[in-house]
Protein backbone atom coordinates (compact mmCIF):
# COMPACT_ATOMS: atom_id res chain seq x y z
CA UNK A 1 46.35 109.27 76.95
CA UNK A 2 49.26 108.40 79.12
CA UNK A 3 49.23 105.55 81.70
CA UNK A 4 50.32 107.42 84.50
CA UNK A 5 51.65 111.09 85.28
CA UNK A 6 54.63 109.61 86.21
CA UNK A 7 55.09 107.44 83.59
CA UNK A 8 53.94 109.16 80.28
CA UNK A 9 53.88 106.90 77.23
CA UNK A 10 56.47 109.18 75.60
CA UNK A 11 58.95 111.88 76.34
CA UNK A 12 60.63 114.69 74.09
CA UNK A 13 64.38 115.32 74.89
CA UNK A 14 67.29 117.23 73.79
CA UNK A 15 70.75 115.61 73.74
CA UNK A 16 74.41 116.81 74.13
CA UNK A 17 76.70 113.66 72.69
CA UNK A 18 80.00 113.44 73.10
CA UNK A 19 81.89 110.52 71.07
CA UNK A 20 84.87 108.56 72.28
CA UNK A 21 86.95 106.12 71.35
CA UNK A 22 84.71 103.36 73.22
CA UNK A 23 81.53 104.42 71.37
CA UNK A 24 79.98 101.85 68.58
CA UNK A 25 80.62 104.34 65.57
CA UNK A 26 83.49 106.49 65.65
CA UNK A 27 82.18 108.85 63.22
CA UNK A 28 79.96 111.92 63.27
CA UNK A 29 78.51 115.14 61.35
CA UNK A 30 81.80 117.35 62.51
CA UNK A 31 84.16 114.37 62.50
CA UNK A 32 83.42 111.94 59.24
CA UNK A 33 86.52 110.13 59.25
CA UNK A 34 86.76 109.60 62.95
CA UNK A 35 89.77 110.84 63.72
CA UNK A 36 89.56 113.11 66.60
CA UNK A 37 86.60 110.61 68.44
CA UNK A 38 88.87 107.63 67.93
CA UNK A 39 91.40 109.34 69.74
CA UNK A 40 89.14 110.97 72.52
CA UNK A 41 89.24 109.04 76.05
CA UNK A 42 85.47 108.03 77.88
CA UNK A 43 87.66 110.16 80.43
CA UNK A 44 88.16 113.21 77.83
CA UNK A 45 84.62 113.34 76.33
CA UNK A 46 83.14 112.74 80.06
CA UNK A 47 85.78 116.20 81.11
CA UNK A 48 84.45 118.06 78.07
CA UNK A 49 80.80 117.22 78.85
CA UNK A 50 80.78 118.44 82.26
CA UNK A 51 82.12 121.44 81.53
CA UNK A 52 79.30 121.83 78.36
CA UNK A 53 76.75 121.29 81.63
CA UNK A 54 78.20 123.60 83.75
CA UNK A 55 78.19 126.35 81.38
CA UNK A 56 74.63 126.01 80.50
CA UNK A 57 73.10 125.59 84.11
CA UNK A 58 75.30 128.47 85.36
CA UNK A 59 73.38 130.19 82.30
CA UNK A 60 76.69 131.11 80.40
CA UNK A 61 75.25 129.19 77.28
CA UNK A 62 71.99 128.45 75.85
CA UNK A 63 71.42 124.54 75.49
CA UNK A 64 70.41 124.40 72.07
CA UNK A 65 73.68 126.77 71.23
CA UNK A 66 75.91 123.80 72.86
CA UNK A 67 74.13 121.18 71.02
CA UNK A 68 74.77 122.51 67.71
CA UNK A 69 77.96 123.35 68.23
CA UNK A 70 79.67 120.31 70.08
CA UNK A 71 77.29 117.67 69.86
CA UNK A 72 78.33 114.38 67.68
CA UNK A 73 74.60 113.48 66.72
CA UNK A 74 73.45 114.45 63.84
CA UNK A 75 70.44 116.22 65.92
CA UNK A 76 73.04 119.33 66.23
CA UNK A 77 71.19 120.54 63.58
CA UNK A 78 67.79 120.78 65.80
CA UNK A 79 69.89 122.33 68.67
CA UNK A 80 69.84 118.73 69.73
CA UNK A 81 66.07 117.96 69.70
CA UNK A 82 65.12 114.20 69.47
CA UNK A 83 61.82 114.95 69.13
CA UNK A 84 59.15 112.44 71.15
CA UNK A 85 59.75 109.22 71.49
CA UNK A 86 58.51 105.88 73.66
CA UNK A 87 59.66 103.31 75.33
CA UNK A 88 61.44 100.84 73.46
CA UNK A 89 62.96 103.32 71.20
CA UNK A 90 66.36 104.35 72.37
CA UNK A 91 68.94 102.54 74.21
CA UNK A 92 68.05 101.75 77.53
CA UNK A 93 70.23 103.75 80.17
CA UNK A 94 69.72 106.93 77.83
CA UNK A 95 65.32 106.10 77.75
CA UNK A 96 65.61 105.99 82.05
CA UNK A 97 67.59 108.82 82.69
CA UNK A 98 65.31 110.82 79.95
CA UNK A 99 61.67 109.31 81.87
CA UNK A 100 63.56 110.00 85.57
CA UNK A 101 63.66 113.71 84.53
CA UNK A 102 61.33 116.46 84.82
CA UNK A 103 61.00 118.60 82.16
CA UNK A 104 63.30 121.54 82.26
CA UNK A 105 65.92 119.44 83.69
CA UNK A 106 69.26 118.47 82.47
CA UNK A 107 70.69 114.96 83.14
CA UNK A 108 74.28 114.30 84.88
CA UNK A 109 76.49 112.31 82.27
CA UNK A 110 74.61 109.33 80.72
CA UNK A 111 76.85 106.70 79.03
CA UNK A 112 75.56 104.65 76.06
CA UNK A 113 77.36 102.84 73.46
CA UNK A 114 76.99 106.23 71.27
CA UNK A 115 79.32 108.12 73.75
CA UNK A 116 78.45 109.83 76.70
CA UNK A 117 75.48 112.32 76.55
CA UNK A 118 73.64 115.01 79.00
CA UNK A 119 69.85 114.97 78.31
CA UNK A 120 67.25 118.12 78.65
CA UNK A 121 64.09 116.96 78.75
CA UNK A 122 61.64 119.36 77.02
CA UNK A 123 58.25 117.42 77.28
């Protein structure tokens, strides 16, 4: 039973990350040695990501398509589902901007010291 409508006592999201050189591992899934994230700008990764967005609110792409294929967490593999999860859980600006959104929305870029992300919120 959740607190409040507003609040639920957990979400389910979706992610899109994008690793840079500024992010706390500089490894993935699609890049194990690091190479191309060590040498990706917060300015490149943010340039890529927007672009990711536009193409799946204009309806070009399918969300879960984009996840698998660009994003750095290993979640790709789930089309970029996190599955549920409380507070407490992930890192902080990437927990708010996944409770501020409705569900069906997408998040504007979200920076975290993964990367940068965009977040669908699915429940």
């Amino acid at each position: 039973m959740s607190s409040s409508s507003s609040s639920p006592d957990s979400v389910r999201a979706s992610h899109i990350l994008i690793k840079h050189e500024g992010s706390r591992r500089k490894a993935s899934w699609k890049d194990p040695e690091g190479q191309i994230i060590s040498n990706t700008t917060r300015d490149a990764a943010v340039s890529q990501l927007i672009a990711l967005r536009q193409d799946i609110v204009s309806g070009k792409a399918k969300f879960e398509d984009v996840a698998a294929r660009y994003s750095d967490c290993s979640s790709a593999k789930r089309g970029g589902d996190l599955g549920s999860f409380g507070r407490g859980r992930m890192q902080k600006p990437f927990e708010q901007a996944t409770y501020a959104l409705k569900v069906g929305e997408i998040s504007d870029i979200v920076d975290t010291d993964s990367g940068v992300h965009i977040i669908l919120r699915t429940g």
